[in-house]
Structures are given as structure tokens and as C-alpha cells.
N, C-alpha and C. Protein backbone atom coordinates (compact mmCIF):
# COMPACT_ATOMS: atom_id res chain seq x y z
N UNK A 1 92.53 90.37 126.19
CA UNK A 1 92.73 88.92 126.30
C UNK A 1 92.02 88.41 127.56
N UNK A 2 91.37 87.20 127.60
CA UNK A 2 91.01 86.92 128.79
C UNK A 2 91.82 86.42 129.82
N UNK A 3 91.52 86.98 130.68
CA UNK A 3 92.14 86.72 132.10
C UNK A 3 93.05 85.52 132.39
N UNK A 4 91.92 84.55 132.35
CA UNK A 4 92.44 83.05 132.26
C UNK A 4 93.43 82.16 131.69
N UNK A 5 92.99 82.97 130.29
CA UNK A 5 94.52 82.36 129.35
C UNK A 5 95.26 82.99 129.83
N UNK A 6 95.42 84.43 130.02
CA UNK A 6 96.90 85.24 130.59
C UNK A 6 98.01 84.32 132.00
N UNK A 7 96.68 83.80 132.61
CA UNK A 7 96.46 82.91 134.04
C UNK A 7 97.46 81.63 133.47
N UNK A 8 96.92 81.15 132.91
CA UNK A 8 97.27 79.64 132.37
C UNK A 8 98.52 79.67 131.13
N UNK A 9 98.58 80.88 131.19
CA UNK A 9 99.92 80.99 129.69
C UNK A 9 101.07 81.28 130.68
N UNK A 10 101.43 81.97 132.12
CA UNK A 10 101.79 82.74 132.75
C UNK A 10 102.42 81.22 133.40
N UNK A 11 101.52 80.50 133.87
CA UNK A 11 101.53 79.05 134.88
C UNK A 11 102.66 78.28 133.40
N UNK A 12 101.90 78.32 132.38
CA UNK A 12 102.70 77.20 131.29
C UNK A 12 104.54 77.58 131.75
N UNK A 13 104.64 78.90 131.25
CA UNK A 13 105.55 79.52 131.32
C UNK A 13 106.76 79.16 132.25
N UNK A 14 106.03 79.34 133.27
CA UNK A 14 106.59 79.22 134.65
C UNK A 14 107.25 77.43 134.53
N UNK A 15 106.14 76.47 134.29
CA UNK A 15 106.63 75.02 134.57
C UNK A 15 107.43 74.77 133.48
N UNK A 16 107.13 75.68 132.36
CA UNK A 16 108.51 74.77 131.40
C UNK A 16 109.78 75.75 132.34
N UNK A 17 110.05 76.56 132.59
CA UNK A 17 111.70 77.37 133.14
C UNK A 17 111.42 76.21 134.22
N UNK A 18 110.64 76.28 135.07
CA UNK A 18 110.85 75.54 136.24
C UNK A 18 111.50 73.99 135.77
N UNK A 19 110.73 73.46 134.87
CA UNK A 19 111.73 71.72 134.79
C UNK A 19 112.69 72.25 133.90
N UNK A 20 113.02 73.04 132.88
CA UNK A 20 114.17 73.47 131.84
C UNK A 20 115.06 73.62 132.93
N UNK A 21 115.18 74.33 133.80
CA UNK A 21 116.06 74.78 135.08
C UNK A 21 116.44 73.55 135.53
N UNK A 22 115.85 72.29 135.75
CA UNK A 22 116.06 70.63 136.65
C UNK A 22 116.61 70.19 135.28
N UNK A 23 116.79 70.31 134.30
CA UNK A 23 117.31 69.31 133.37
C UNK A 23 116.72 68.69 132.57
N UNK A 24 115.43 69.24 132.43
CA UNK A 24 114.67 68.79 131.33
C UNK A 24 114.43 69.80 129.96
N UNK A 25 114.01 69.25 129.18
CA UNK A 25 114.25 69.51 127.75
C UNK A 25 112.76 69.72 127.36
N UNK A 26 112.05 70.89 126.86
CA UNK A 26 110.69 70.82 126.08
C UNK A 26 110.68 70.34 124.92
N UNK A 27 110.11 69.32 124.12
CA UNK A 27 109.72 68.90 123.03
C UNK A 27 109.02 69.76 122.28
N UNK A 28 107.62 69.72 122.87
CA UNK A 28 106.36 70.57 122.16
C UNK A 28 105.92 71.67 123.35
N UNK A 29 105.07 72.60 122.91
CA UNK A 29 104.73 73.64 123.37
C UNK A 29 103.00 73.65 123.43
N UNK A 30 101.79 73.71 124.15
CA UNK A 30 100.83 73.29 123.35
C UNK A 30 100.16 72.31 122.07
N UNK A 31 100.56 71.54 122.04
CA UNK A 31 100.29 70.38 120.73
C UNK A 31 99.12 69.98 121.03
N UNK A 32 98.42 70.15 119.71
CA UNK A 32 96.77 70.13 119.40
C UNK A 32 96.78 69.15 118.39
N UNK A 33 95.95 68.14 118.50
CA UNK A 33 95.53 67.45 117.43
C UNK A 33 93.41 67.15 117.57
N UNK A 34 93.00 66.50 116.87
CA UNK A 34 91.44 66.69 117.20
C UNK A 34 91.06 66.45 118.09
N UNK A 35 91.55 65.46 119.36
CA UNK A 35 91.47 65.14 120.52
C UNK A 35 91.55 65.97 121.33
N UNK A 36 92.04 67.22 121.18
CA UNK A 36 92.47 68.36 122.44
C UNK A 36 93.88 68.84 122.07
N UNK A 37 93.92 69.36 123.33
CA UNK A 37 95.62 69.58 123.34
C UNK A 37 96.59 69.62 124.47
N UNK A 38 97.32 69.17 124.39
CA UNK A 38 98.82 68.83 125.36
C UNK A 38 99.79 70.81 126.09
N UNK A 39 99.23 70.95 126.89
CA UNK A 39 100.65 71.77 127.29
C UNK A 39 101.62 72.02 127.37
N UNK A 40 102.38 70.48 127.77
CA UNK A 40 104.01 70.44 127.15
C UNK A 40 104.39 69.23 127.48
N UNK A 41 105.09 69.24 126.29
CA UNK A 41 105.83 67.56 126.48
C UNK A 41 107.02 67.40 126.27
N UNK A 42 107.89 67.00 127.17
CA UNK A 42 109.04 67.50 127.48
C UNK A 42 110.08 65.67 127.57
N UNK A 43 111.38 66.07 128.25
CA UNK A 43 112.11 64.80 128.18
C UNK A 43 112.38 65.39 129.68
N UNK A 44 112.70 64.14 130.13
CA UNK A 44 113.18 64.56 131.88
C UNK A 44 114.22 63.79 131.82
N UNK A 45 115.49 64.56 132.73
CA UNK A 45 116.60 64.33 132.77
C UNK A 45 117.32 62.47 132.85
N UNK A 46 116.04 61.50 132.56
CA UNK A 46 116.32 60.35 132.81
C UNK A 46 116.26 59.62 131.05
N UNK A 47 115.61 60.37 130.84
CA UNK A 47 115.68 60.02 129.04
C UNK A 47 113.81 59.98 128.90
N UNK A 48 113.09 59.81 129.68
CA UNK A 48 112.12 59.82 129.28
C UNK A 48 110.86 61.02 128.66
N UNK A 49 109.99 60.51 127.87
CA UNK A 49 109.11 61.57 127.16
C UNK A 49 107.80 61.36 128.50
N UNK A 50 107.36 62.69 128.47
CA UNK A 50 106.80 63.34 129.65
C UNK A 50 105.51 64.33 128.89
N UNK A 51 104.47 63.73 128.82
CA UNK A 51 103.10 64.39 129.12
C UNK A 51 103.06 65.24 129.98
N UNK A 52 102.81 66.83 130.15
CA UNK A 52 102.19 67.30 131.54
C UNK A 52 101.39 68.38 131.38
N UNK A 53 100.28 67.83 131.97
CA UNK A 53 99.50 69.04 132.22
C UNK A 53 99.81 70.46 133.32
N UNK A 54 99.45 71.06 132.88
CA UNK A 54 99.64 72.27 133.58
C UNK A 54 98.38 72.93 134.28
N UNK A 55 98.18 73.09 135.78
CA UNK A 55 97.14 73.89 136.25
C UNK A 55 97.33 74.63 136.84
N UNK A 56 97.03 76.37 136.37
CA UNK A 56 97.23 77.64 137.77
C UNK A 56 96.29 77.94 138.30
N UNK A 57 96.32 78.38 139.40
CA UNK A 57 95.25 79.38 139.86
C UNK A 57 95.97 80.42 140.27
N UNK A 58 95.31 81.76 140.56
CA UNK A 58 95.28 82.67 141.32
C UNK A 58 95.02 82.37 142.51
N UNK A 59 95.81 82.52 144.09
CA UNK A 59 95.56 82.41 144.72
C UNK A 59 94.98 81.26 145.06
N UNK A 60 94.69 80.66 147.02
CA UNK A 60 94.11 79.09 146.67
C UNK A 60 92.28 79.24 147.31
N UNK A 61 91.73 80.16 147.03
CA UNK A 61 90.57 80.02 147.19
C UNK A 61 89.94 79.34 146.11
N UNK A 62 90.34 78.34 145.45
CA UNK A 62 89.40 77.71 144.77
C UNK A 62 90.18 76.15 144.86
N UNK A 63 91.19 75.88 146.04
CA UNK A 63 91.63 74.95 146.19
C UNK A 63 92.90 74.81 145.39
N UNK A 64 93.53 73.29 145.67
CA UNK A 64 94.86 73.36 144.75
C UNK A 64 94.70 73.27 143.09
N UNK A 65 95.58 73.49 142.52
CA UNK A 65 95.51 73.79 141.39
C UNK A 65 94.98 72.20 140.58
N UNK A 66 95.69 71.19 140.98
CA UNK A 66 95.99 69.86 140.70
C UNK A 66 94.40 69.69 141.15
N UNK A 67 94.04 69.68 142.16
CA UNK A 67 92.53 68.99 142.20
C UNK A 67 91.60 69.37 141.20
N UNK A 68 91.95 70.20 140.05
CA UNK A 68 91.14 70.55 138.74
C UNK A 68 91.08 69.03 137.70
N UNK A 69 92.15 67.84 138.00
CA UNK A 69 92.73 66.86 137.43
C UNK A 69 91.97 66.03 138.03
N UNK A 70 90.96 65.65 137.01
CA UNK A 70 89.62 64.58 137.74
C UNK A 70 90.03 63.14 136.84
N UNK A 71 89.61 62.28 137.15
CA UNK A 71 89.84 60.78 136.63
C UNK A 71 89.66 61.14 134.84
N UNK A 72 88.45 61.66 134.68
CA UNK A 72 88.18 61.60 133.72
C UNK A 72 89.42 62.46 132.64
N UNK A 73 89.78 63.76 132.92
CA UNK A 73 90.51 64.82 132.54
C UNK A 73 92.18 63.97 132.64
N UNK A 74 92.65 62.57 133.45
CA UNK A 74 93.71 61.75 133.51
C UNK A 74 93.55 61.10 132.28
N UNK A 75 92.42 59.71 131.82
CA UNK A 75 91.95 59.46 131.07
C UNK A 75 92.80 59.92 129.51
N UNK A 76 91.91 60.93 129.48
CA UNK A 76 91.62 62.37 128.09
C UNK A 76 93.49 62.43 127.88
N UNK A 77 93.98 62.68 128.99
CA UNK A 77 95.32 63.29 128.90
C UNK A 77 96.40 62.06 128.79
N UNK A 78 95.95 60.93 128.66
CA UNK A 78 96.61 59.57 128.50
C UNK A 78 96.45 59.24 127.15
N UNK A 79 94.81 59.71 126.85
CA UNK A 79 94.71 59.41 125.39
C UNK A 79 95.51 60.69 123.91
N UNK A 80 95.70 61.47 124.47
CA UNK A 80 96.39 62.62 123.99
C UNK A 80 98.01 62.30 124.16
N UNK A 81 98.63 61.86 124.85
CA UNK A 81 99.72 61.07 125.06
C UNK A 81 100.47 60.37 124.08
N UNK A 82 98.74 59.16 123.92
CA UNK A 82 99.68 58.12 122.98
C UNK A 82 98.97 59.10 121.76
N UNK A 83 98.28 59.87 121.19
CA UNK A 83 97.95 60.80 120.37
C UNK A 83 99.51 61.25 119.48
N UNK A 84 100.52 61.95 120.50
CA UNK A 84 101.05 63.09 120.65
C UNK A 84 102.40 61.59 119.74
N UNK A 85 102.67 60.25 121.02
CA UNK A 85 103.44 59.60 120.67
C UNK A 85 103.04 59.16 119.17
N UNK A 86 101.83 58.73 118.74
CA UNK A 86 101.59 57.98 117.49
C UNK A 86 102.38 59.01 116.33
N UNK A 87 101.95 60.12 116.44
CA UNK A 87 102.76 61.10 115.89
C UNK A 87 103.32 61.30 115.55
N UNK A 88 104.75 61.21 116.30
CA UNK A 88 105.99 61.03 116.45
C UNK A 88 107.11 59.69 116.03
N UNK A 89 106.23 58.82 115.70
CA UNK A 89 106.49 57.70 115.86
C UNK A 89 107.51 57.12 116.49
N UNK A 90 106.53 57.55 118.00
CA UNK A 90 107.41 57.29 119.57
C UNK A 90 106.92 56.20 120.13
N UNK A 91 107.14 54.87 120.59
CA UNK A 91 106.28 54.58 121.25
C UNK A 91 105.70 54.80 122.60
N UNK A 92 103.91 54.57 122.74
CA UNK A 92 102.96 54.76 123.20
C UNK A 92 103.76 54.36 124.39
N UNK A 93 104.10 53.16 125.01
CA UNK A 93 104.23 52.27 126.35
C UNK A 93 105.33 53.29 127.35
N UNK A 94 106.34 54.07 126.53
CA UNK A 94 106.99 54.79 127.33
C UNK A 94 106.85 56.17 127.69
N UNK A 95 105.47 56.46 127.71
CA UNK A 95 105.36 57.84 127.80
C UNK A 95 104.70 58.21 129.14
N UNK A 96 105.22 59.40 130.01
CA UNK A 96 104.38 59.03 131.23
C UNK A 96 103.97 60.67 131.11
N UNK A 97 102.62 60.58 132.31
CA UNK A 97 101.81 62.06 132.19
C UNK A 97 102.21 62.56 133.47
N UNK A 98 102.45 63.74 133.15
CA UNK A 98 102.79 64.41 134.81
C UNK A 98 101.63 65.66 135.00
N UNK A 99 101.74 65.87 136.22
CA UNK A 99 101.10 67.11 136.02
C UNK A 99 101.82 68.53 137.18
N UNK A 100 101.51 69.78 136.94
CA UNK A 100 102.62 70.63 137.65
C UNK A 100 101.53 71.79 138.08
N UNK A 101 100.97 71.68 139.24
CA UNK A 101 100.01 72.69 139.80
C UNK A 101 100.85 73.96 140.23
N UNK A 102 100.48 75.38 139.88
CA UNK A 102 101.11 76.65 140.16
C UNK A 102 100.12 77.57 140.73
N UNK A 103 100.35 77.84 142.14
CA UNK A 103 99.36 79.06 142.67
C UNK A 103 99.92 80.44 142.86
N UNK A 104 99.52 80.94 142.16
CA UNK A 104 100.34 82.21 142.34
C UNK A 104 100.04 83.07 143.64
N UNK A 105 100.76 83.70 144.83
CA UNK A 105 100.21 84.56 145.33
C UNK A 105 100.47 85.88 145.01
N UNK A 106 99.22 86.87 145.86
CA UNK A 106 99.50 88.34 145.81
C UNK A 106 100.86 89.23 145.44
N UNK A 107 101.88 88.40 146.15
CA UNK A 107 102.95 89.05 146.23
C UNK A 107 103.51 88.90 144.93
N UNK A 108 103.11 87.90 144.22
CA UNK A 108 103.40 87.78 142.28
C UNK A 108 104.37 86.50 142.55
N UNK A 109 104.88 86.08 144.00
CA UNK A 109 105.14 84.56 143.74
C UNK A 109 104.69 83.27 143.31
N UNK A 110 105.21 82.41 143.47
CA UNK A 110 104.61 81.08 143.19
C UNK A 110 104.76 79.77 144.03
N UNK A 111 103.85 79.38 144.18
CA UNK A 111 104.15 77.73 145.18
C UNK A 111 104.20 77.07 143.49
N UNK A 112 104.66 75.83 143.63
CA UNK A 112 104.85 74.89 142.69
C UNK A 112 104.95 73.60 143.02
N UNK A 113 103.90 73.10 142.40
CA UNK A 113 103.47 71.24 142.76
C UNK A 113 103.80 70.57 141.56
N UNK A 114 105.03 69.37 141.55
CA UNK A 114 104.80 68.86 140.59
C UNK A 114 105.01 67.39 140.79
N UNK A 115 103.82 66.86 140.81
CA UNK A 115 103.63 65.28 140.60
C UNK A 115 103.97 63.94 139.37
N UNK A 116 104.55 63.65 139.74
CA UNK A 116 104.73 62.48 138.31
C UNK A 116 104.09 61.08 138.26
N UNK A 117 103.89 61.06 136.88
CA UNK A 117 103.01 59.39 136.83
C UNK A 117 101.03 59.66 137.40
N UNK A 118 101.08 60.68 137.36
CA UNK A 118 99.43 60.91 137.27
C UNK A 118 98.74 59.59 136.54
N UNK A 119 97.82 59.36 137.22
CA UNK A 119 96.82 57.72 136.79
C UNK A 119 95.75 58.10 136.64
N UNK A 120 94.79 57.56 136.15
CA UNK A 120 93.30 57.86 135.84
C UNK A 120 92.56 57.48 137.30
């Protein structure tokens, strides 16, 4: 398997226990439609539906995980959003995108960043 997915399946992992643990609820798991696909979309303990991307790295020599989250890649992940809501037939206006940066270090721990309301 490649590295990366192991990397980024390992990080998914981690942020759904990490908000499941705060009181949030996963919806979907990866959700793909032709547009791309969603990492997880979850409910947060306030009632709301929650977009979030997920970014790991190994270690921070390639910077934080979150600075992988360029205007454009906000955008994409807004339009996958109301994608995910049309779907569902949720509406679009209440859905917000988060995103949850995970660096793992050596020692097999984890720092954990998680930002809400990510904007383009």
C-alpha cells in the first residue's frame, strides 16, 4: 500500500476518535461523488453538519499540515459541501467546512490542529 494513504487513513482515523471523543457524531466516511471526495462529515455537538478536511504529515519538515489548504483546495471543498448537502437533501446554507491538521511525531504521537469555518 502506499505510504501516504497509510499516512492519511491513519490521520482520518485519528480526527474522527478525536471529535467522536468531543461529542460529535460521523455522518459519512470518505464520500465521493464526481467532484472529488469529502473525508468526513460529521455533526458537532451544537447540531450542526460539518465538512472537514483532513491533513497529516509525518513529522513537520514539510510544515503544518493545514498549510496544504490553499484558497483554491477551500473553494473545491465548499463546492463538495453543498455537493454532499444536495444529496442529502440538507440544506446547502448550513453547512460549515472545518479542517483538522495531524502531525505525527517519531515517538508515534500526535499534535492535533483543528480549525473551524475554513474560508476560501
Amino acid at each position: 500500500m502506499d505510504p501516504r494513504r497509510t499516512t492519511g487513513d491513519r490521520g482520518e482515523d485519528l480526527a474522527a476518535t478525536y471529535l467522536t471523543d468531543r461529542g460529535w457524531t460521523v455522518l459519512a466516511r470518505n464520500w465521493r461523488c464526481v467532484h472529488g471526495e469529502i473525508d468526513l462529515v460529521l455533526r458537532d455537538p451544537d447540531g450542526a453538519a460539518v465538512v472537514c478536511e483532513v491533513k497529516t504529515r509525518n513529522g513537520s519538515g514539510w510544515g503544518s499540515p493545514l498549510e496544504a489548504i490553499t484558497r483554491a483546495k477551500a473553494l473545491r471543498l465548499r463546492r463538495l459541501a453543498a455537493a454532499w448537502a444536495r444529496a442529502q437533501g440538507a440544506p446547502v446554507d448550513d453547512l460549515r467546512v472545518d479542517a483538522v491538521g495531524i502531525t505525527w511525531h517519531a515517538d508515534g504521537t500526535a499534535a492535533i490542529e483543528h480549525v473551524r469555518g475554513i474560508e476560501p
